[in-house]
Structures are given as structure tokens and as C-alpha cells.
Protein backbone atom coordinates (compact mmCIF):
# COMPACT_ATOMS: atom_id res chain seq x y z
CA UNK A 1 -100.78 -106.61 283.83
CA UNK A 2 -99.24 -103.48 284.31
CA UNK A 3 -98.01 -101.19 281.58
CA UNK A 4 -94.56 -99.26 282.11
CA UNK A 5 -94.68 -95.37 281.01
CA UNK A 6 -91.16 -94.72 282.47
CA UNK A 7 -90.38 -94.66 278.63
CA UNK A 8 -93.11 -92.05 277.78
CA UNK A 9 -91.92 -89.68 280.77
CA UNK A 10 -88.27 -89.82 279.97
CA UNK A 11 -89.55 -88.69 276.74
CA UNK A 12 -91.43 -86.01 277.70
CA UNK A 13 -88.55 -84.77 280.20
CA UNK A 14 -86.41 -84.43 277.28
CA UNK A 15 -89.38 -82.63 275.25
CA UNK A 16 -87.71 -79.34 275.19
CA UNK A 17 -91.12 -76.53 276.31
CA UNK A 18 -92.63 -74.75 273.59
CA UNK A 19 -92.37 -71.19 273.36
CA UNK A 20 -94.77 -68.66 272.19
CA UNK A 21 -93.71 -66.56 269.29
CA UNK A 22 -92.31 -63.02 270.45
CA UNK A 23 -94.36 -60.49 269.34
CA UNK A 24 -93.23 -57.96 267.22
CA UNK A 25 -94.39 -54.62 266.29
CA UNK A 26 -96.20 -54.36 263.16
CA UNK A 27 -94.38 -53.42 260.10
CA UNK A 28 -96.41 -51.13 257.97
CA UNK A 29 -93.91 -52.44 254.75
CA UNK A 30 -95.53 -55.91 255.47
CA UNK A 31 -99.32 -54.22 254.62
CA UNK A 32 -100.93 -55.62 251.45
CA UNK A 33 -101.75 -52.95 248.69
CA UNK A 34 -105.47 -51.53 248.57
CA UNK A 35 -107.73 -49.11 249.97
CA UNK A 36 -109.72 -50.41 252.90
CA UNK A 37 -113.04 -48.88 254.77
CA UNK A 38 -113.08 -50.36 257.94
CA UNK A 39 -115.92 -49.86 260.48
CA UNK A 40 -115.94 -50.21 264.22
CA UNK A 41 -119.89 -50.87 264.49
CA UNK A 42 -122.01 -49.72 267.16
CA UNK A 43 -125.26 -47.61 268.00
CA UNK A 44 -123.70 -45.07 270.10
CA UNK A 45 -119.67 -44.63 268.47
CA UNK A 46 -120.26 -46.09 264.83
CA UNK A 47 -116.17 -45.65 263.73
CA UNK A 48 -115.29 -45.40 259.93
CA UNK A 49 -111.86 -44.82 258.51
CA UNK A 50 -110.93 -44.84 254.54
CA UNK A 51 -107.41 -46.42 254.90
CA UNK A 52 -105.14 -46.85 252.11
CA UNK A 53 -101.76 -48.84 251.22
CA UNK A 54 -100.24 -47.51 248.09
CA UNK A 55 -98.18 -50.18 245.86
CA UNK A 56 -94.88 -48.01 246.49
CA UNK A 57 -95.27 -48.19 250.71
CA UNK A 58 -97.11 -45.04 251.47
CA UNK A 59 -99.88 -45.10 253.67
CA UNK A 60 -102.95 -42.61 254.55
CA UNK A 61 -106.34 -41.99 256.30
CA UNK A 62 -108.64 -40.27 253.47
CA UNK A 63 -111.36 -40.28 256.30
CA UNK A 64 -112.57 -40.88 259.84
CA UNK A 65 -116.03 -40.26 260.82
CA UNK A 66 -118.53 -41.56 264.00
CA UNK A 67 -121.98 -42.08 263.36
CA UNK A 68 -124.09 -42.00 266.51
CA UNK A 69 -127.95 -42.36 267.64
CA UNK A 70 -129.72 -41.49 270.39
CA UNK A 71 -130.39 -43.48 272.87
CA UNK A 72 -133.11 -46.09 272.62
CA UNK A 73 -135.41 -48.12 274.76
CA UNK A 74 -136.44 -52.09 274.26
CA UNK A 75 -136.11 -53.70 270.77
CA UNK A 76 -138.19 -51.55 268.63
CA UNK A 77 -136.41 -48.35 269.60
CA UNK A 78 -133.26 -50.54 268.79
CA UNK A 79 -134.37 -51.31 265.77
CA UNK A 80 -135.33 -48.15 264.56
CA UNK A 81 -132.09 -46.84 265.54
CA UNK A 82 -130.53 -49.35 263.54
CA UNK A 83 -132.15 -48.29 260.36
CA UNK A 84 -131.85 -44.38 261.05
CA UNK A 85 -127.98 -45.39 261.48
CA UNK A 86 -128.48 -47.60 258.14
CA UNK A 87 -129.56 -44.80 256.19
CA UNK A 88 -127.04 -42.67 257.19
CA UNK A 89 -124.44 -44.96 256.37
CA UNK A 90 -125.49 -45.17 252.85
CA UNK A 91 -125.89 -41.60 252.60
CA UNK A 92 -121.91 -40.72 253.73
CA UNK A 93 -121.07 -43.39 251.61
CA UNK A 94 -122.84 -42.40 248.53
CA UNK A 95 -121.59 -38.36 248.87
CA UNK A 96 -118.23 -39.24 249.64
CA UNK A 97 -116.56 -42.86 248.94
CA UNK A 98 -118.76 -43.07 245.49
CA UNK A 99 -117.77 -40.10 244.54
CA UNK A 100 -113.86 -39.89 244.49
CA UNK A 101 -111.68 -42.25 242.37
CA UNK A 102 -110.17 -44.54 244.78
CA UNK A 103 -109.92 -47.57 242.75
CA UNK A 104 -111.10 -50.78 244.17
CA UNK A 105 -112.73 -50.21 247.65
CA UNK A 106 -113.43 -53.10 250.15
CA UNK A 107 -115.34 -53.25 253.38
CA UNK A 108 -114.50 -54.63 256.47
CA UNK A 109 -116.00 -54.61 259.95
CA UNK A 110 -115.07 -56.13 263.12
CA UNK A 111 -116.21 -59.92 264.27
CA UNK A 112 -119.33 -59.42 266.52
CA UNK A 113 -119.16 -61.39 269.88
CA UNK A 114 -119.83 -64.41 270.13
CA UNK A 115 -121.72 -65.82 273.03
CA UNK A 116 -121.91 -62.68 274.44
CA UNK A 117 -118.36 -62.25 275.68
CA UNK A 118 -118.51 -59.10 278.37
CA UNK A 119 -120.65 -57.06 276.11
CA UNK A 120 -123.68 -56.05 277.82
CA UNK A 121 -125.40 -55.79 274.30
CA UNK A 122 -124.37 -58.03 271.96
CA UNK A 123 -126.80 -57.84 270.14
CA UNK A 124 -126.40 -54.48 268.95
CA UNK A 125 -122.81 -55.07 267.13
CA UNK A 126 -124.99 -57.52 264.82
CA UNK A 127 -127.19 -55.82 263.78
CA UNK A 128 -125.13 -52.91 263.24
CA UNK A 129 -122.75 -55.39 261.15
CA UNK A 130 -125.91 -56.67 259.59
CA UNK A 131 -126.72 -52.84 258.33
CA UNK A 132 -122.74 -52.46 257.39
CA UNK A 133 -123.16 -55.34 255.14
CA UNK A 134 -126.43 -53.61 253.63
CA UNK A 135 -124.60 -50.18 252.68
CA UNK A 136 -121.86 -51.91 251.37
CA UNK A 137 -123.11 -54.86 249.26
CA UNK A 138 -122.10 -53.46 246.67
CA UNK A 139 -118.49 -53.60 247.60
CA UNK A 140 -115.98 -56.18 247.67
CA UNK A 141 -116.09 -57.28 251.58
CA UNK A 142 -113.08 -59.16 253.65
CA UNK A 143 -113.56 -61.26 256.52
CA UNK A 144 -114.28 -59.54 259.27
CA UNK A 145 -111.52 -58.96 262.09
CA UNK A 146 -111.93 -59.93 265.68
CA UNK A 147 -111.26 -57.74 268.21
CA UNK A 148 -108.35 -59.71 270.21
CA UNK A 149 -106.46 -60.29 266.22
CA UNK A 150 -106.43 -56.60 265.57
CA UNK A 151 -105.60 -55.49 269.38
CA UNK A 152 -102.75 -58.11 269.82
CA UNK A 153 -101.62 -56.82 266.13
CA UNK A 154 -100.81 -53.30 267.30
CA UNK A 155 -99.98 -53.81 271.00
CA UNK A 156 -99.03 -57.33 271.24
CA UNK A 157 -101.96 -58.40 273.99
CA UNK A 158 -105.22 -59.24 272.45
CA UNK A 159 -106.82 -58.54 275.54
CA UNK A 160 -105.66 -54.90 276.44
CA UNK A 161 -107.64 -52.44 277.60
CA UNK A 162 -107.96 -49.44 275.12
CA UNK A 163 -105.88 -46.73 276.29
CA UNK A 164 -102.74 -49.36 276.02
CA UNK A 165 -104.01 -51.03 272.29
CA UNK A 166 -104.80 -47.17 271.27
CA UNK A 167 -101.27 -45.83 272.37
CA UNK A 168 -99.78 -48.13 271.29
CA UNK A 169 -102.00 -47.69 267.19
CA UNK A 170 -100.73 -43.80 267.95
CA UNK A 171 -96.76 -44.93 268.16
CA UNK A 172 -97.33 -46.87 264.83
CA UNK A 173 -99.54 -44.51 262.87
CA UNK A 174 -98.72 -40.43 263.79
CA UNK A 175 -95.16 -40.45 262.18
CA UNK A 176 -95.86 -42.81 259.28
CA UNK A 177 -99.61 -42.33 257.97
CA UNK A 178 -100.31 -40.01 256.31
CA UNK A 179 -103.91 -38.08 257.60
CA UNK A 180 -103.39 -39.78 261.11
CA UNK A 181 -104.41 -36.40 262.74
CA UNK A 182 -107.92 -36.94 261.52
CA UNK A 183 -108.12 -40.21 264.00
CA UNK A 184 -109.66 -37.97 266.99
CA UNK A 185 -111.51 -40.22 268.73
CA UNK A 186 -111.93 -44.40 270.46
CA UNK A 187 -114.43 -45.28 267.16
CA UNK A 188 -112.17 -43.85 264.53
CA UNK A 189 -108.72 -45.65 266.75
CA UNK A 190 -110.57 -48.75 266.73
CA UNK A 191 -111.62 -48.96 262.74
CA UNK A 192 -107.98 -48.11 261.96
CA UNK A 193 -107.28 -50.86 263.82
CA UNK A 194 -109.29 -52.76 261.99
CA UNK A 195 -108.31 -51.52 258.61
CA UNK A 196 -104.53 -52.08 259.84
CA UNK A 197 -105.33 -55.48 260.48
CA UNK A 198 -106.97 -56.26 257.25
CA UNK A 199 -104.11 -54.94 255.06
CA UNK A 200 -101.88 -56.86 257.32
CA UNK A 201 -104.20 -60.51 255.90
CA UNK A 202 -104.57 -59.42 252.86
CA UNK A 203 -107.87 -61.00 252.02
């Protein structure tokens, strides 16, 4: 016995393709309200940017800063680097974010690799998300954002290389947030990015 498809590839023929969404630059008036620390983690380039979305449409960076340790050697002197960076997390935090008035404040840090991806280390953005999560437990903490969602956000290719995705975060931000000029450097681009990306969820 012999089954005829013809049916099922007429059918398909007339299947018209489907198309991918166009991507389309991000509109800063689609952000969700709130004030959003966002860390790039890392051992060497720790990014951190206080972002905020007011309830009227403006938006501003309150801060950027990179954290940074020396460099180490085998898993103890990663470790210990881990906790120096730790403790001077919660120290920047303490002086500055617990000291102002800025409302609800909640943390977000970018999706560690999973299965290793191309990172050489992977290992290290754990356990530098791990400590992230330690200096801010007591703050209310989103999801964290993957590196391909918050790239293809501002440039519209999830896997670009920096200098595109960071051009590209310079052509949103310089004209329209406010404190953009204190967003010097790849960490602090890449924790916008981040803190873009959250606003843009919302949770």
C-alpha cells in the first residue's frame, strides 16, 4: 500500500514562507517606569550603571562605575578575587545607592553562559553573578538578561560584535539620556545595555 502526499505538498506549496519580524529600533517611550542597577559581571571589567525611567518619559544614568581585580592564578586566587570584588561591591553600594532616595531599586545582571559558549572562563561570570546576588539580596532582583536579548535589542543582531551593539547603544542613548557622558567605557556600555533591556521587560 502506498500512501499519496501529492495532497500534503500542494499544501505546503501554497504555505505562503514565514517571515521574521523586522527589527526596529528601540523606543525609549516603550521603557517601563523604575530605577534599575544593572551589572555587566566580570573579574577584570565589573560594569555598573544606576539607570532610571521616570513615570513622565525622562530617562538618566545616576552612575557608571568598573570594578576590577588583579589578575589571578588557579581557583583559589579566583576565588579570592571573587570575594575582594564582593566586598567592594557592597561597599559602593552601601556609600552610594543606600544612601540617596531613589525609591524602589532593583538589580539585574546579565545571564551567565551556558555550556560554556566561546567564553574561555565561564566560570568566572558565575561566580561573579553569584557575589552580585550577595550584595544585593536585599534588593528586589529581575531576571537576568542574556547577552544576545539585550544586543539584538539595541542593534538588531544578537550576535554582533561590540563596537557595532555599542554604536549602535551610543545613537540611542547620547541625545536622549540624560548622564550618558558618564558611560566611558565597554563594562559601563554593556550594563546599560542591560539596564535598557530590563526596562524594556518590565519584570
Amino acid at each position: 500500500m502506498t500512501l499519496d502526499l501529492s495532497g500534503l505538498e500542494k499544501l505546503k506549496a501554497k504555505r505562503p514562507p514565514k517571515k521574521k519580524p523586522e527589527w526596529q529600533p528601540l523606543d525609549l517611550n516603550t521603557l517601563h517606569a523604575g530605577t534599575y542597577l544593572a551589572a555587566d559581571q566580570s573579574i577584570s571589567a565589573f560594569g555598573l550603571v544606576l539607570f532610571e525611567v521616570t513615570p513622565e518619559g525622562q530617562y538618566a544614568v545616576h552612575m557608571a562605575q568598573k570594578f576590577s581585580q588583579s589578575p589571578y592564578e588557579g581557583h583559589e586566587g579566583l576565588l579570592r578575587n571573587v570575594e575582594l570584588l564582593e566586598a567592594e561591591l557592597a561597599s559602593y553600594i552601601r556609600q552610594w545607592v543606600s544612601s540617596h532616595d531613589w525609591g524602589v531599586v532593583r538589580a539585574v545582571h546579565e545571564t551567565p553562559p551556558v555550556n560554556k559558549g566561546r567564553m574561555a572562563r565561564p566560570e568566572v561570570s558565575l561566580l561573579t553573578a553569584y557575589a552580585w546576588r550577595r550584595v544585593t539580596s536585599s534588593l528586589p532582583r529581575l531576571p537576568s538578561v542574556g547577552r544576545q536579548h539585550h544586543c539584538l535589542l539595541i542593534c538588531g543582531n544578537g550576535n554582533a560584535d561590540k563596537k557595532i551593539h555599542h554604536a549602535a547603544l551610543k545613537e540611542l542613548c547620547q541625545h536622549q539620556v540624560r548622564g550618558f557622558e558618564l558611560v566611558t567605557n565597554e563594562a559601563h556600555r554593556d550594563a546599560l545595555s542591560i539596564a535598557l533591556a530590563a526596562a524594556k521587560r518590565g519584570y
